[in-house]
N, C-alpha and C. Protein backbone atom coordinates (compact mmCIF):
# COMPACT_ATOMS: atom_id res chain seq x y z
N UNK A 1 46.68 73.91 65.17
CA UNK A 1 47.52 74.32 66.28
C UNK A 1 46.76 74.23 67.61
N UNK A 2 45.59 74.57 67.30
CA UNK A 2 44.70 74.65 68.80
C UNK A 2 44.39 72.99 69.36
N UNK A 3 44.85 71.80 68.45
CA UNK A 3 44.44 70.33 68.61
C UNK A 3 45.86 70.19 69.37
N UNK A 4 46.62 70.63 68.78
CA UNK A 4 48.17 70.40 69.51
C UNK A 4 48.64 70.90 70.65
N UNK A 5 47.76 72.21 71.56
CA UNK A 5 47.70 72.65 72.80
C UNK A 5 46.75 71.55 73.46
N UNK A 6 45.70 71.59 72.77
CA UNK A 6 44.75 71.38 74.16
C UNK A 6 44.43 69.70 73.82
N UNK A 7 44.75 69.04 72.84
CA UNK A 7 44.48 67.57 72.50
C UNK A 7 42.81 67.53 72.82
N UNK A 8 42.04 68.45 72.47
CA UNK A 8 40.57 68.06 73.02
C UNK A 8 39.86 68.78 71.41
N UNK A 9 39.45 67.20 70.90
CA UNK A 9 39.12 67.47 69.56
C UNK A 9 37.68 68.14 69.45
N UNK A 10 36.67 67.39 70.85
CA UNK A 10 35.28 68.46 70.61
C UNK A 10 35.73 69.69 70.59
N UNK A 11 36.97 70.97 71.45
CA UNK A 11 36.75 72.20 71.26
C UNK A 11 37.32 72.36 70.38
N UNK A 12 38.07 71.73 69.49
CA UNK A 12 38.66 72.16 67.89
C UNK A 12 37.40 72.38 66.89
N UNK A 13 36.75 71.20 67.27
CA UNK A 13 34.95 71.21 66.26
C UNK A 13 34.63 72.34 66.50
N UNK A 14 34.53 72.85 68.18
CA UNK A 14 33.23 73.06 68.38
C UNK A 14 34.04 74.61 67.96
N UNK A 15 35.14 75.23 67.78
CA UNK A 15 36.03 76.45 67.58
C UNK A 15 35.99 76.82 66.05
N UNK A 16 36.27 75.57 65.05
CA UNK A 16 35.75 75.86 63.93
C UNK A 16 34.15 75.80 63.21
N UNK A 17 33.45 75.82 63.89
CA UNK A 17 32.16 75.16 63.69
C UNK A 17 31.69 74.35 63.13
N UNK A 18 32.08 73.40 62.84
CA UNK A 18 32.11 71.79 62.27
C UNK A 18 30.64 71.59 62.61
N UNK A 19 30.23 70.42 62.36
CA UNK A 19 28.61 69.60 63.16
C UNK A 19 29.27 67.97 63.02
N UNK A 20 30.23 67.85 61.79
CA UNK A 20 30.61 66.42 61.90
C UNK A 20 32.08 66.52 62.50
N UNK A 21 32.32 65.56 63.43
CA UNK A 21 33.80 65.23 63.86
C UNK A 21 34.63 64.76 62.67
N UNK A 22 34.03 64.23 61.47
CA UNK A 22 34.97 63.73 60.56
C UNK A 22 35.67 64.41 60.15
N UNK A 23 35.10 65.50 60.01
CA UNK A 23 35.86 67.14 59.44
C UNK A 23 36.42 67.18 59.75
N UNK A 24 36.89 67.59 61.55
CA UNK A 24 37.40 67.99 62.40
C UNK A 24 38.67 67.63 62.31
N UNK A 25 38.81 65.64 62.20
CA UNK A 25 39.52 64.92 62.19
C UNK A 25 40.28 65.51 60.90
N UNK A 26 40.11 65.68 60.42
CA UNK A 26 40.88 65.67 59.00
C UNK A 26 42.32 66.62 59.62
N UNK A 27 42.16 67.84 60.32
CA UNK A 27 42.71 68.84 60.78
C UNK A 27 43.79 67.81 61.56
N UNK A 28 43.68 67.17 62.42
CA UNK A 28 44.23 66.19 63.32
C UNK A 28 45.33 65.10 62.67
N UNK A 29 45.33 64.92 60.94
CA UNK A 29 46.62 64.82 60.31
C UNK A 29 47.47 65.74 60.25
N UNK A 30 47.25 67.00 60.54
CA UNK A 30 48.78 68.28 60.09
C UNK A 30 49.20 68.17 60.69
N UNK A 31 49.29 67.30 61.89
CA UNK A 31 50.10 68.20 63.49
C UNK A 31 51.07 66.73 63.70
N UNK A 32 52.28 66.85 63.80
CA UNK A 32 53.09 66.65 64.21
C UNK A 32 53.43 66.17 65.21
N UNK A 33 53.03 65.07 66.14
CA UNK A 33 52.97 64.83 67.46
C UNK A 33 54.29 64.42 68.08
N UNK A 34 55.36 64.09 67.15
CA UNK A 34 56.82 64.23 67.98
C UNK A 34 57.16 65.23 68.43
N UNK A 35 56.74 66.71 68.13
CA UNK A 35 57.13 68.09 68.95
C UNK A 35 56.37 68.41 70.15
N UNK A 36 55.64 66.96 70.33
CA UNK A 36 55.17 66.75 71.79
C UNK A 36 55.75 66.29 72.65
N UNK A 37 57.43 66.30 72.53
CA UNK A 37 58.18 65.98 73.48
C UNK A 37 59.02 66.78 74.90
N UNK A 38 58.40 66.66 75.41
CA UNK A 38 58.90 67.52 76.87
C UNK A 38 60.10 66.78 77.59
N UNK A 39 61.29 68.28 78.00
CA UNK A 39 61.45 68.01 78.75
C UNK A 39 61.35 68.69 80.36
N UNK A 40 60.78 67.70 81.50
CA UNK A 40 60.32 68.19 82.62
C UNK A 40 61.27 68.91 83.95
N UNK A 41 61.17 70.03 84.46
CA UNK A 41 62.53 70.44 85.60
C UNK A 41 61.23 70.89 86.63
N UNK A 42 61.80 70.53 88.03
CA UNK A 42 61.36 70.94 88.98
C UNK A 42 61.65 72.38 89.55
N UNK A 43 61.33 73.10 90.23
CA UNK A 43 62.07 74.06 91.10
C UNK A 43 61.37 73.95 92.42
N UNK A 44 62.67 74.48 93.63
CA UNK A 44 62.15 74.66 94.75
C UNK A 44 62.57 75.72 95.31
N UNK A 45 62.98 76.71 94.75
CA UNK A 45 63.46 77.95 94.67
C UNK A 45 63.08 79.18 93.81
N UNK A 46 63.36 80.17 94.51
CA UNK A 46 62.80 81.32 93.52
C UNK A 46 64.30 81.49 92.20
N UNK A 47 65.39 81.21 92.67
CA UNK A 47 67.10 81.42 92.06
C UNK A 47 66.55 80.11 91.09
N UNK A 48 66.39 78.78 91.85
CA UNK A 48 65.95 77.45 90.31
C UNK A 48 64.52 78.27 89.09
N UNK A 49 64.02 78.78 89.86
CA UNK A 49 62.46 78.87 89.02
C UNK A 49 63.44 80.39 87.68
N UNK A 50 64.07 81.46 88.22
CA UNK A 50 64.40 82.21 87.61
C UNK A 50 65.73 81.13 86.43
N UNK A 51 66.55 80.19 86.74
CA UNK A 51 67.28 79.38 85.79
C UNK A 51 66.44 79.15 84.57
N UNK A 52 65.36 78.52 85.19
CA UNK A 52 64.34 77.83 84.46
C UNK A 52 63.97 78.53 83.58
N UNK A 53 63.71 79.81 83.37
CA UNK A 53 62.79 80.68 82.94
C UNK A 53 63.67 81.17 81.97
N UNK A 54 65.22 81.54 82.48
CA UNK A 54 65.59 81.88 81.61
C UNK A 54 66.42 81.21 80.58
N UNK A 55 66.48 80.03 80.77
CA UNK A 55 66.68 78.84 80.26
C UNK A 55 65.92 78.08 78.87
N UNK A 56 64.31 78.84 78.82
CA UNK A 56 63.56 78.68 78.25
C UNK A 56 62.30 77.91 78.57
N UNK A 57 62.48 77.52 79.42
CA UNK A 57 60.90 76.34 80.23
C UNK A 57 59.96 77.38 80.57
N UNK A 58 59.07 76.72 80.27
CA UNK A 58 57.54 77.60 80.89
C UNK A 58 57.10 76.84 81.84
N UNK A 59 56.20 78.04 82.54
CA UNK A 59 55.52 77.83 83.89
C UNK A 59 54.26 76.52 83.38
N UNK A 60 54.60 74.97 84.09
CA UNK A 60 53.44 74.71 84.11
C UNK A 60 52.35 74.13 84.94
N UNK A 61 52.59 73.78 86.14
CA UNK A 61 51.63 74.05 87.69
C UNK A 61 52.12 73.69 89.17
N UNK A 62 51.93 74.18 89.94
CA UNK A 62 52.39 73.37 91.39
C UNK A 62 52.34 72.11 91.62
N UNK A 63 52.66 71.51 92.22
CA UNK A 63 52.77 70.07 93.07
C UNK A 63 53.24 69.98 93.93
N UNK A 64 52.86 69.57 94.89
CA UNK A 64 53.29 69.61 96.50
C UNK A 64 54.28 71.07 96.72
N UNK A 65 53.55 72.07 96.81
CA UNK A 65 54.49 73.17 96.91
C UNK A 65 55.40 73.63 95.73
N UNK A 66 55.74 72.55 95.14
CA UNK A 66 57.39 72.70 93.35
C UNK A 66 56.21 73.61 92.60
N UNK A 67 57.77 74.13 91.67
CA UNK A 67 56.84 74.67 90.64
C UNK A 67 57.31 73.45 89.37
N UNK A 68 56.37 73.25 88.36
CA UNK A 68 56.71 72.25 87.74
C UNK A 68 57.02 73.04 86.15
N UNK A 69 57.76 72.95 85.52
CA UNK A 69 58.14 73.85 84.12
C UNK A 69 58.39 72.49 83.33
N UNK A 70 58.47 72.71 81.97
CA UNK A 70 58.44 72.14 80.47
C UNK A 70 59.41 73.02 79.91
N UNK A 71 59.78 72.31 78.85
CA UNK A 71 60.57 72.49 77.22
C UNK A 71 60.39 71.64 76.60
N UNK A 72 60.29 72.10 75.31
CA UNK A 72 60.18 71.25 74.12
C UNK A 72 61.24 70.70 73.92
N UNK A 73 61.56 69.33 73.52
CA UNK A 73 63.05 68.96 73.49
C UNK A 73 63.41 69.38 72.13
């Protein structure tokens, strides 16, 4: 689960304490990478950002001022 947040396989090693990446890798068959499908909504409002939210999208960073949110499709 932690390969499927952060896609960064040294801190999966380095979280389970592995020394070989081959290991590691092995973990990196369970996961499912089609539920890596987003979909992306902007807001430029506090009324859009509260839709959003309760809509189900999470907060995920600024850009030029927007707030930028996700859902899993």
């Amino acid at each position: 689960m932690e390969y499927a947040k952060t896609k960064d396989i040294l801190h999966v090693m380095q979280l389970l304490g592995h020394k070989n990446i081959q290991n590691t890798l092995i973990y990196t068959h369970l996961v499912n990478f089609k539920e890596d499908e987003y979909i992306a909504k902007v807001a430029h409002t506090e009324d859009e950002i509260c839709k959003l939210v309760e809509a189900g999208f999470e907060y995920v960073c600024d850009y030029n001022g927007n707030k930028i949110f996700r859902k899993r499709k």
